[in-house]
C-alpha atoms as a PDB file:
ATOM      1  CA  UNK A   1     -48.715  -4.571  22.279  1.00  0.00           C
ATOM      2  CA  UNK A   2     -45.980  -2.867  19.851  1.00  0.00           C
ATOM      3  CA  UNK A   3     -42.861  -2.870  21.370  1.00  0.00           C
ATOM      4  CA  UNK A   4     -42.934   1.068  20.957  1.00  0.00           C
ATOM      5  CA  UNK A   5     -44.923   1.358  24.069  1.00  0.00           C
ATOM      6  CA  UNK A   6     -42.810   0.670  26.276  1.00  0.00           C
ATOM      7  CA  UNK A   7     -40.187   3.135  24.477  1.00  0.00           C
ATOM      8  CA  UNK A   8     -40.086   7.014  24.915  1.00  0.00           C
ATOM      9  CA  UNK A   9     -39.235   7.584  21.236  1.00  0.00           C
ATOM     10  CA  UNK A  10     -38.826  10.788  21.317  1.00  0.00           C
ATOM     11  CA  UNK A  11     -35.838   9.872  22.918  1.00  0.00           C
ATOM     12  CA  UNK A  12     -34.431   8.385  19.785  1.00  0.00           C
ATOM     13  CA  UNK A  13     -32.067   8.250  18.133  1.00  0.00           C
ATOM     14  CA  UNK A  14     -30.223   6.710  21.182  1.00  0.00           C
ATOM     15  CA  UNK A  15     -27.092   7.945  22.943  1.00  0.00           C
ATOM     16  CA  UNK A  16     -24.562   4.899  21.920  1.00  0.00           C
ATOM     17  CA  UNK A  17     -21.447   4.662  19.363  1.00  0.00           C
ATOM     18  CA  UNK A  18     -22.768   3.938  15.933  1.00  0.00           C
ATOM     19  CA  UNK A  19     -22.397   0.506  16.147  1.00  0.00           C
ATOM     20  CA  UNK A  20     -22.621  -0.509  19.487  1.00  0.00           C
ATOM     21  CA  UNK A  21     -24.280  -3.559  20.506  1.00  0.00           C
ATOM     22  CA  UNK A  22     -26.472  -1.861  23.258  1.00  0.00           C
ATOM     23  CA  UNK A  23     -29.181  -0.439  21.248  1.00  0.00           C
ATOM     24  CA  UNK A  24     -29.656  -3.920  20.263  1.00  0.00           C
ATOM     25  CA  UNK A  25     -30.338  -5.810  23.583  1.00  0.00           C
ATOM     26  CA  UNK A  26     -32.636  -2.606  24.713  1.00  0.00           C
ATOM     27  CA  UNK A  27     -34.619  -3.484  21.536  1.00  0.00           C
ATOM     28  CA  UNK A  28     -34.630  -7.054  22.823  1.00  0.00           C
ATOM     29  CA  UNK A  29     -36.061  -5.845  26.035  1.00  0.00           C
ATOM     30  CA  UNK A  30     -38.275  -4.043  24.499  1.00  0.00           C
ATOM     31  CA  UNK A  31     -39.935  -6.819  22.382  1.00  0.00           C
ATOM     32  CA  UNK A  32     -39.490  -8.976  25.463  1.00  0.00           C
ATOM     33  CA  UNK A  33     -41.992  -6.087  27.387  1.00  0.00           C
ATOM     34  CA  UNK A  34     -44.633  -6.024  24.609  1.00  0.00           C
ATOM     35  CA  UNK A  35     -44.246 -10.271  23.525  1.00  0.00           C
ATOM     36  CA  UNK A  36     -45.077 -10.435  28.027  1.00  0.00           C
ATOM     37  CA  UNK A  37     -47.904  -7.516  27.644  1.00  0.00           C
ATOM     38  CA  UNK A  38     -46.095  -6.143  30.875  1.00  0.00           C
ATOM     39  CA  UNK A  39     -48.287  -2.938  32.053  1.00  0.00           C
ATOM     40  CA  UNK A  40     -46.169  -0.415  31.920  1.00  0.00           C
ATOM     41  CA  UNK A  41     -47.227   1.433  34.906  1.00  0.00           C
ATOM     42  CA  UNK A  42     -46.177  -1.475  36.953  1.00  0.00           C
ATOM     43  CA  UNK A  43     -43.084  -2.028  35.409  1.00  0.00           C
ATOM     44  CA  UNK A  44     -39.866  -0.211  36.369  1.00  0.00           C
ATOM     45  CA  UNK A  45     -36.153  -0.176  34.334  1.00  0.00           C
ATOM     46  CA  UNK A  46     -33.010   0.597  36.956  1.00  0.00           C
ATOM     47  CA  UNK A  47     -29.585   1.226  35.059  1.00  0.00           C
ATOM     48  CA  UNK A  48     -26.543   2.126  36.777  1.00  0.00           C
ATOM     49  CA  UNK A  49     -23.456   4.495  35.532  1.00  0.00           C
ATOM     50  CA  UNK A  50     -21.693   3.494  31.633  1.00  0.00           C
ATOM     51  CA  UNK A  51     -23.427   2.780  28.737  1.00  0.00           C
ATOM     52  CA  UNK A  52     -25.772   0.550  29.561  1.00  0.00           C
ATOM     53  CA  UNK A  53     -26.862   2.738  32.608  1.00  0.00           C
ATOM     54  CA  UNK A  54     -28.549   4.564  29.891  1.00  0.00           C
ATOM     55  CA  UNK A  55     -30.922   2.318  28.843  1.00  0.00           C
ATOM     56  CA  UNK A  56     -33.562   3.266  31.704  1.00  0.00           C
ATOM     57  CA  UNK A  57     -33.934   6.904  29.833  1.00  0.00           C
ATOM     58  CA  UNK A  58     -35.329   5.278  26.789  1.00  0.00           C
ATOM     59  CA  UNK A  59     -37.989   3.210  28.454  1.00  0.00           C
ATOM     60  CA  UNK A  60     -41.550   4.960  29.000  1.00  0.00           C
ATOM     61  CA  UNK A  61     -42.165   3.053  31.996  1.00  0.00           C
ATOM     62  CA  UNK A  62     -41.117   4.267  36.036  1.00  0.00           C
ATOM     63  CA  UNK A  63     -37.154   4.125  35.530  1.00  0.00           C
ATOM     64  CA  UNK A  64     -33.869   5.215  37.898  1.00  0.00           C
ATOM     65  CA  UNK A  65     -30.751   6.208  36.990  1.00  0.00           C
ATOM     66  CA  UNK A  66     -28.719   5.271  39.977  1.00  0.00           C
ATOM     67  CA  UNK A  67     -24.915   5.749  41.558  1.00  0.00           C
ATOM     68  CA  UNK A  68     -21.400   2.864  39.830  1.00  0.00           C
ATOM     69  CA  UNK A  69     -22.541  -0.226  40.731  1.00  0.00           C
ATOM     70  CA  UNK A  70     -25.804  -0.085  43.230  1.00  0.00           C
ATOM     71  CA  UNK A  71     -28.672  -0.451  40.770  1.00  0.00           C
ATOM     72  CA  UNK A  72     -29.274  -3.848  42.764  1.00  0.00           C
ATOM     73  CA  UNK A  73     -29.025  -1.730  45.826  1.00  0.00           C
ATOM     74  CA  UNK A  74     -31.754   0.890  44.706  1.00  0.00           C
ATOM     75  CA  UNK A  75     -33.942  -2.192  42.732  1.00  0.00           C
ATOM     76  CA  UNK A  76     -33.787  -4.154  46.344  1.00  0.00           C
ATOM     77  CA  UNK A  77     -35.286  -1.621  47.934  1.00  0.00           C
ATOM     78  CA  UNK A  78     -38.574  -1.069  45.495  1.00  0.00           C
ATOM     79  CA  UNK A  79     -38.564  -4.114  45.316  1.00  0.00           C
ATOM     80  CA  UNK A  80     -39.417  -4.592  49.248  1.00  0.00           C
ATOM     81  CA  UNK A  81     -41.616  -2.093  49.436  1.00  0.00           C
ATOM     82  CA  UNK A  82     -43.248  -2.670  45.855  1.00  0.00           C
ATOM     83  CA  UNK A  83     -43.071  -6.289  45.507  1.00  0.00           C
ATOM     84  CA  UNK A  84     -46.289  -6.566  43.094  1.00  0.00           C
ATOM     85  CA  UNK A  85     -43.679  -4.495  40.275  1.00  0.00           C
ATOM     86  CA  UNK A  86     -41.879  -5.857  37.364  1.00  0.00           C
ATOM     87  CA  UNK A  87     -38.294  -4.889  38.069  1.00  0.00           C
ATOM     88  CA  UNK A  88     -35.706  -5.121  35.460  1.00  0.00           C
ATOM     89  CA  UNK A  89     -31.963  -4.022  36.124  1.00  0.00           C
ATOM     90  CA  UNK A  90     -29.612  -2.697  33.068  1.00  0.00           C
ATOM     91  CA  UNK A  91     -26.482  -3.774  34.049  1.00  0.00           C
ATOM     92  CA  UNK A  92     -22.668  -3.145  32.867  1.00  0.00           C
ATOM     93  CA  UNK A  93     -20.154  -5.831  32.862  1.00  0.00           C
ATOM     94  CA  UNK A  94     -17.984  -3.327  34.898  1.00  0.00           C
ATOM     95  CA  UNK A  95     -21.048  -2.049  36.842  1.00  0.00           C
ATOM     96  CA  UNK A  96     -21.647  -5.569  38.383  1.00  0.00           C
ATOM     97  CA  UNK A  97     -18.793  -7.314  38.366  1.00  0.00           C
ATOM     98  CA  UNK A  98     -16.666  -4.043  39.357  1.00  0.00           C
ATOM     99  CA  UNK A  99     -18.010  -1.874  41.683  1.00  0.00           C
ATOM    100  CA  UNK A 100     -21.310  -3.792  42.391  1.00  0.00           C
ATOM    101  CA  UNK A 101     -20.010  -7.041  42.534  1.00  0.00           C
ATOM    102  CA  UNK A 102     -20.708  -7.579  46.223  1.00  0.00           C
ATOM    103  CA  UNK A 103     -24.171  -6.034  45.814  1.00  0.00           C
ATOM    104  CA  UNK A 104     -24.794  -8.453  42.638  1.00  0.00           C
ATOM    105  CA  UNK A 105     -23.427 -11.713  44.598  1.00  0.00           C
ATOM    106  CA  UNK A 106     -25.563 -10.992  47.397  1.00  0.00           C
ATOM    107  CA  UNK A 107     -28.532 -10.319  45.105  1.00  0.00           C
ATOM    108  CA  UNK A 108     -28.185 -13.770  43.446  1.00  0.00           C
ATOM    109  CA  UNK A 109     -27.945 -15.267  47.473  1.00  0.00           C
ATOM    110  CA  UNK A 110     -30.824 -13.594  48.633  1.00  0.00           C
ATOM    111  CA  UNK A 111     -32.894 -14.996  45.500  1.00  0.00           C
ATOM    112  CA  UNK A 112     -34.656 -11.629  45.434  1.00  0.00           C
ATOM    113  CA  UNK A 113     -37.555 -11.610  42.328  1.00  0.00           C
ATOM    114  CA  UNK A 114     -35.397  -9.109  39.704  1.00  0.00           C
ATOM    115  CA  UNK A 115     -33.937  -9.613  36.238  1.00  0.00           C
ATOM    116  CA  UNK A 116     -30.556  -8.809  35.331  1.00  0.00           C
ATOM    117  CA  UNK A 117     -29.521  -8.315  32.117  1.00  0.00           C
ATOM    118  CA  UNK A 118     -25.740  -7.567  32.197  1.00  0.00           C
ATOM    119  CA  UNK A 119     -24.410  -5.761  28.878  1.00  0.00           C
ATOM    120  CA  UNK A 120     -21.128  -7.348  28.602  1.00  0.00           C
ATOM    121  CA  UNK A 121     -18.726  -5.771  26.048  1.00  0.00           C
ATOM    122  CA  UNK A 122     -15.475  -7.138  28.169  1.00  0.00           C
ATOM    123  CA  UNK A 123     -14.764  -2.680  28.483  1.00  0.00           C
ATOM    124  CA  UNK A 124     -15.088   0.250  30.469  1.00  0.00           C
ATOM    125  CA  UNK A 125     -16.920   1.699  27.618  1.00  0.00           C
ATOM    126  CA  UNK A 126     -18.293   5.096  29.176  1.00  0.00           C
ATOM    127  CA  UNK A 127     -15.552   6.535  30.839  1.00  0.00           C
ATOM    128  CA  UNK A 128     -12.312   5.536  28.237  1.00  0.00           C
ATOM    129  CA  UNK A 129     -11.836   2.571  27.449  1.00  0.00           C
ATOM    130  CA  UNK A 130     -10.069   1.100  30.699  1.00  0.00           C
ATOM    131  CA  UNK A 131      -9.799  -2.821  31.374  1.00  0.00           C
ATOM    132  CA  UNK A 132     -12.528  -4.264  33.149  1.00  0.00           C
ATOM    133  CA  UNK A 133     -13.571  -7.720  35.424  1.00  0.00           C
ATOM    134  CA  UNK A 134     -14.432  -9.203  31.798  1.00  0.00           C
ATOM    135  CA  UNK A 135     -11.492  -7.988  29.760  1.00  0.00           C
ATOM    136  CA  UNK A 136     -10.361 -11.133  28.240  1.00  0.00           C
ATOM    137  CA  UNK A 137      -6.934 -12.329  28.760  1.00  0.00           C
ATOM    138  CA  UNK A 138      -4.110 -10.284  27.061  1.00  0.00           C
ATOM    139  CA  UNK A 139      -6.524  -8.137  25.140  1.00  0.00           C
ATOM    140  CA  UNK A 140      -5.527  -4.401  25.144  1.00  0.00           C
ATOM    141  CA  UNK A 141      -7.641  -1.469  26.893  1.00  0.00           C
ATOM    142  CA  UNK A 142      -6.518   2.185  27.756  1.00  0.00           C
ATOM    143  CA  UNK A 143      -5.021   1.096  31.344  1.00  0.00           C
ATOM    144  CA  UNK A 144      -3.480  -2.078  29.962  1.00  0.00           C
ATOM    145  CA  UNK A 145      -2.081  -1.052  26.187  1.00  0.00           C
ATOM    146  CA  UNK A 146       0.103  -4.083  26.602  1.00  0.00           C
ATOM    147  CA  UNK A 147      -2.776  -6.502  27.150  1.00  0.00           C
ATOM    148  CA  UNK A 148      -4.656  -7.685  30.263  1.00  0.00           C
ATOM    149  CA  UNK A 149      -2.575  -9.990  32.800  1.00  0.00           C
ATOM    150  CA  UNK A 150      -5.906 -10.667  34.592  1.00  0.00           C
ATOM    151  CA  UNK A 151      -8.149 -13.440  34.279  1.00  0.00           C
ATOM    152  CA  UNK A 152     -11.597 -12.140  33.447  1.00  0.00           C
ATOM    153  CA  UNK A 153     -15.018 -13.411  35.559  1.00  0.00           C
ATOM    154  CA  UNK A 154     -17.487 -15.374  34.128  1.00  0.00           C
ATOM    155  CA  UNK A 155     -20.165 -13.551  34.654  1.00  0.00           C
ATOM    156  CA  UNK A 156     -22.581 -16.368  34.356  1.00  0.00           C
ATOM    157  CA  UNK A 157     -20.594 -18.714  36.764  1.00  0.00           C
ATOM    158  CA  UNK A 158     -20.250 -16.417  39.084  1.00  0.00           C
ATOM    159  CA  UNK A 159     -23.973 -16.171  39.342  1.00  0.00           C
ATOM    160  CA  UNK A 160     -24.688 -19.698  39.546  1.00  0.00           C
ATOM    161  CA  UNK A 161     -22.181 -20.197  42.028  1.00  0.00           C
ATOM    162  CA  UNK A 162     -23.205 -17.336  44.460  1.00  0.00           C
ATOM    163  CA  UNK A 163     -27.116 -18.741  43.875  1.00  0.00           C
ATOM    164  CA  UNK A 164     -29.304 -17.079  41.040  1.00  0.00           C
ATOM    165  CA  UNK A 165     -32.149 -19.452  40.096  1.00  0.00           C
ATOM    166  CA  UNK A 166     -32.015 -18.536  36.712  1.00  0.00           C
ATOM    167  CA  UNK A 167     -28.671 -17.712  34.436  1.00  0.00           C
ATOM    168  CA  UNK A 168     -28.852 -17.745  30.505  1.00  0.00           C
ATOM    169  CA  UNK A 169     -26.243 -16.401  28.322  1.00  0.00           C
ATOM    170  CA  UNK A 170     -26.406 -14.972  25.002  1.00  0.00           C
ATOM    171  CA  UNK A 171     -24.880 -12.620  22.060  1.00  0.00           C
ATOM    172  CA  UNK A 172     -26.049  -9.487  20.689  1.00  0.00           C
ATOM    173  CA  UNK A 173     -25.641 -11.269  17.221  1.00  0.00           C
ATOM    174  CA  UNK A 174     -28.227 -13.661  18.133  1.00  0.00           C
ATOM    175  CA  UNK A 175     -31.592 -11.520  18.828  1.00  0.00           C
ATOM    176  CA  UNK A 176     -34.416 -14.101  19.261  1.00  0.00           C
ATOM    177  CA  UNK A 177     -32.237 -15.507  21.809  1.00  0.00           C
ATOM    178  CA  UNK A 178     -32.079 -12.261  23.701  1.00  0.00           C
ATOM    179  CA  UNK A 179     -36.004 -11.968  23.491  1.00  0.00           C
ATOM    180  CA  UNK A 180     -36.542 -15.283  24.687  1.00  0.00           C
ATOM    181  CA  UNK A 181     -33.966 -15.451  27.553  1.00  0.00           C
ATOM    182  CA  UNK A 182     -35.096 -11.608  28.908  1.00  0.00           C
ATOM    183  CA  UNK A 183     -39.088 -13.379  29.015  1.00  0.00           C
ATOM    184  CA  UNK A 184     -38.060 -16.290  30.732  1.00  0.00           C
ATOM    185  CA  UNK A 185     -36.544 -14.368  33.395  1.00  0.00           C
ATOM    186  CA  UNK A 186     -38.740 -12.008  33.998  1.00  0.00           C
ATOM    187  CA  UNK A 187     -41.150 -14.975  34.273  1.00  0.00           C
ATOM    188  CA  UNK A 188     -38.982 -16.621  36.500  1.00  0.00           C
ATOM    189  CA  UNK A 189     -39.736 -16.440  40.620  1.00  0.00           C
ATOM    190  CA  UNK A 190     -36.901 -15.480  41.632  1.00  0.00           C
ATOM    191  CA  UNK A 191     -33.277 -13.589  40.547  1.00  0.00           C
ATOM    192  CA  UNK A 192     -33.033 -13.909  36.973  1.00  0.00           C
ATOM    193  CA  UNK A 193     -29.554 -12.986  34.993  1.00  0.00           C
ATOM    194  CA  UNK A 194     -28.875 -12.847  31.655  1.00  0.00           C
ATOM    195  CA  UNK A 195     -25.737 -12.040  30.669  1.00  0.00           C
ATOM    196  CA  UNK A 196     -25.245 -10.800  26.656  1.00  0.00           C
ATOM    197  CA  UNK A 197     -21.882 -10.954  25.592  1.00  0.00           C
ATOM    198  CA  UNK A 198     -21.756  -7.833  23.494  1.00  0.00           C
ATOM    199  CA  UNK A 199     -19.849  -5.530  21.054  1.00  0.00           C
ATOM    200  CA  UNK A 200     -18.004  -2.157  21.503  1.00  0.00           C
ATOM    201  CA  UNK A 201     -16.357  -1.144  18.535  1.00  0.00           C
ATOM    202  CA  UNK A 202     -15.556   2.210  19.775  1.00  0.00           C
ATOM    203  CA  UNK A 203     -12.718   0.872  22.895  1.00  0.00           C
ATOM    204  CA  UNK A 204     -12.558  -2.394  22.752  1.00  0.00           C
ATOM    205  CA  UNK A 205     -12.622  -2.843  19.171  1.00  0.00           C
ATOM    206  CA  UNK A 206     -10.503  -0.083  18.190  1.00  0.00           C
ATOM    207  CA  UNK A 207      -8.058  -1.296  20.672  1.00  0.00           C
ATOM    208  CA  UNK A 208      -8.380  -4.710  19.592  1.00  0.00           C
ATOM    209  CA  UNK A 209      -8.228  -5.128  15.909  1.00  0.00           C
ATOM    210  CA  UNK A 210     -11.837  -4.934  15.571  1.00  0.00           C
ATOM    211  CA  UNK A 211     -12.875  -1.868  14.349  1.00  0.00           C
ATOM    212  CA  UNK A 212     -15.754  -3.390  12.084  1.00  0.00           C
ATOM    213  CA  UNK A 213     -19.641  -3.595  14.050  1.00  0.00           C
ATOM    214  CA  UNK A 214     -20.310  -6.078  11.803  1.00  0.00           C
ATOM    215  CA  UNK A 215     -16.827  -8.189  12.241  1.00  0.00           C
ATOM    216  CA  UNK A 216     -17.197  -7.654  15.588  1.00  0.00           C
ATOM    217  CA  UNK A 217     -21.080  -9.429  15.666  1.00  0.00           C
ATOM    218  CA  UNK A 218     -19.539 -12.383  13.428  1.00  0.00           C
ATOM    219  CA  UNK A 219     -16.474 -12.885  15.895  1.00  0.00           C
ATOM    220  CA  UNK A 220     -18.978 -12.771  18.806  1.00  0.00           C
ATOM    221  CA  UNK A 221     -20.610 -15.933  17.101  1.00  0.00           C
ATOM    222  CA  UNK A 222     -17.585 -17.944  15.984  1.00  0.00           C
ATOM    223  CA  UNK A 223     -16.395 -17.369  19.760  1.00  0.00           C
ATOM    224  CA  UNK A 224     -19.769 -18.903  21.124  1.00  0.00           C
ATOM    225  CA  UNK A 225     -21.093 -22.853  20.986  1.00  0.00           C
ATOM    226  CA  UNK A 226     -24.622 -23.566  21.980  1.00  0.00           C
ATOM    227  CA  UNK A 227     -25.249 -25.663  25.256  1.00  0.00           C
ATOM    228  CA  UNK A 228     -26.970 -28.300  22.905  1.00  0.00           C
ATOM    229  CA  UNK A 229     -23.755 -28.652  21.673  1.00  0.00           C
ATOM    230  CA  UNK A 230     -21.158 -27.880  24.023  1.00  0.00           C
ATOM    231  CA  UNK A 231     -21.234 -32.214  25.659  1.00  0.00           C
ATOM    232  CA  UNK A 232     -20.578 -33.223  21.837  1.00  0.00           C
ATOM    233  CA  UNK A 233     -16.941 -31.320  21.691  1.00  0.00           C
ATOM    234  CA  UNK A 234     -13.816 -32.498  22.968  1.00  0.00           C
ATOM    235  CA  UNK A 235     -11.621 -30.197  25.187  1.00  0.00           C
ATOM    236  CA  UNK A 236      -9.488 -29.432  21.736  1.00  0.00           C
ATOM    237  CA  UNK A 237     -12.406 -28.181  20.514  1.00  0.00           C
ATOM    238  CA  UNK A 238     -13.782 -26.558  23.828  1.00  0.00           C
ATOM    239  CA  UNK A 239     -10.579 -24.482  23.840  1.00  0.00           C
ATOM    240  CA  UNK A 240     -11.327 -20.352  23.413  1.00  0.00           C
ATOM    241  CA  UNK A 241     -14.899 -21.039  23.065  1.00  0.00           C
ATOM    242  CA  UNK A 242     -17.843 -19.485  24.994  1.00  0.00           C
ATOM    243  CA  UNK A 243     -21.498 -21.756  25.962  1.00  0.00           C
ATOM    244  CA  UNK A 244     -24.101 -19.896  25.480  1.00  0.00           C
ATOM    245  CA  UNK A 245     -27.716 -20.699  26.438  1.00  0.00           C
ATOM    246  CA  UNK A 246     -29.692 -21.208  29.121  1.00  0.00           C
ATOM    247  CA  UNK A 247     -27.202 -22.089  31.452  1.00  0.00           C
ATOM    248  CA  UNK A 248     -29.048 -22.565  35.232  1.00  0.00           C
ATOM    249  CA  UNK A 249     -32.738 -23.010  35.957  1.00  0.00           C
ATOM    250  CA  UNK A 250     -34.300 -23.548  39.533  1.00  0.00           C
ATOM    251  CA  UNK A 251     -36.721 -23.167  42.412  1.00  0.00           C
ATOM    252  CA  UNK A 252     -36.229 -21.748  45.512  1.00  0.00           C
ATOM    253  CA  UNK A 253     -38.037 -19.878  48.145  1.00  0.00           C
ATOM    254  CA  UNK A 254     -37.998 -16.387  46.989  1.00  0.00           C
ATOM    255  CA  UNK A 255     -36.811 -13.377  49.832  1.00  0.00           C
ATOM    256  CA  UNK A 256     -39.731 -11.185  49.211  1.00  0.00           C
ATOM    257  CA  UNK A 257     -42.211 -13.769  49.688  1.00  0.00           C
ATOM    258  CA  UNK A 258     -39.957 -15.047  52.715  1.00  0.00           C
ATOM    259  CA  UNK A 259     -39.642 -11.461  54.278  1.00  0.00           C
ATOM    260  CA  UNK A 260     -43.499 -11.051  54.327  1.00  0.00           C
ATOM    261  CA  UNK A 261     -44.378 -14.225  55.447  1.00  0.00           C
ATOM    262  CA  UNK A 262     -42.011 -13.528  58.636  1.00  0.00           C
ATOM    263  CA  UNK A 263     -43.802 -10.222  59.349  1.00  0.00           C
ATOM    264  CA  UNK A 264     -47.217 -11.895  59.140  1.00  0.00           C
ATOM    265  CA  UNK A 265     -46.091 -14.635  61.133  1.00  0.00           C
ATOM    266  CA  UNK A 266     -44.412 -12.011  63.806  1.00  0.00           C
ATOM    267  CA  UNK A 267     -47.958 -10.023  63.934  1.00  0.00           C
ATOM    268  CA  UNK A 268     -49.401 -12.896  64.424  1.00  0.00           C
ATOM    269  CA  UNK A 269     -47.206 -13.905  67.665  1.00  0.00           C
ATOM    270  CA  UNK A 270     -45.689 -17.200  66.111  1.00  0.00           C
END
């Protein structure tokens, strides 16, 4: 299928900062959608509040716009009582790491069959700029114009550490990546994150010395090594960089599956 299917282009242009990195991991998704031949009728996108909450309007599949950090909360739920769906969750750096980050931690735990894919542009981008769980250290936002004093979250370690079977990580410079890291988790029995470090040229790069999209995109890339890689470096050369790749991969019972099986096994008196 054309990756247009899945779109409501009518919709477009999009709402994001000329720019912005966002437009290009919803395009990702998109391809990811048509590349999987995903029926669209049994597919649904979730997006919380910021930017990336947006990305359910531009989908022409079932989609929710939900409350600051409980798309996992709202995706849970259809997810229970629709468990035969394709649910995929557009999620903000700030939006799960933030506000949601007890309902994302618990998500990954529970090993509940949804993909993440967390926009991370290290901002607050919707609502002004302010720092976030991701700001890097001592880079400037609107609530710390002196530069952030706290460390930032890994998204992806977080994840592996509180249990998500899968975890990749990738940039928005490098789009085949995206494509193929969005399939395999949606593939993937189980919770599925992929985090894509991302650019906002509006906030953070305005803020930070990088007003320039395309700087920003090349900076993204010089930050990042490849996994393949990352073993061959010394800690010299580790220093200030970023591994990207596919980061986590395993199998474990999955709660849906787990939650039905009980209730047969209750109706069945055992």
């Amino acid at each position: 299928m054309d990756y247009r299917e899945y779109l409501r282009v009518e919709r477009l242009p999009h709402v994001w900062c000329p720019g912005c990195g966002h437009g290009m991991i919803t395009h990702a998704l998109a391809c990811a959608m048509a590349e999987l031949g995903l029926d669209p009728k049994k597919t649904v996108v979730i997006g919380g509040i910021g930017c990336s909450g947006r990305t359910a309007f531009l989908f022409n599949t079932d989609a929710m716009h939900t409350t600051h950090g409980r798309a996992v909360v709202f995706a849970t739920g259809l997810k229970l009582v629709r468990p035969e769906l394709t649910v995929v969750l557009a999620l903000g750096d700030g939006d799960a790491m933030g506000i949601g980050g007890n309902h994302f931690i618990h998500a990954c735990r529970r090993n509940i069959d949804l993909t993440a894919i967390v926009y991370n542009n290290s901002i607050y981008g919707q609502t002004g700029g302010q720092v976030a769980p991701t700001t890097p250290l001592q880079k400037k936002s609107t609530t710390s114009p002196y530069g952030n004093l706290e460390p930032p979250f890994d998204i992806a370690r977080v994840a592996i550490a509180a249990g998500a079977t899968y975890v990749a990580r990738t940039t928005s410079f490098d789009f085949p990546d995206m494509v193929k890291f969005i399939k395999r988790g949606i593939t993937h029995k189980g919770f599925s994150v992929i985090e894509v470090l991302t650019h906002c040229p509006t906030y953070y790069g305005r803020l930070n010395d990088l007003r320039d999209p395309y700087e920003m995109l090349h900076n993204l890339k010089e930050q990042t090594v490849p996994i393949e890689e990352w073993d061959s470096l010394s800690a010299e050369e580790r220093a200030g960089k970023i591994v990207i790749g596919e980061l986590h991969r395993e199998e474990r019972a999955e709660f849906v599956e787990s939650y039905y099986r009980l209730i047969a096994q209750m109706r069945d008196g055992h």
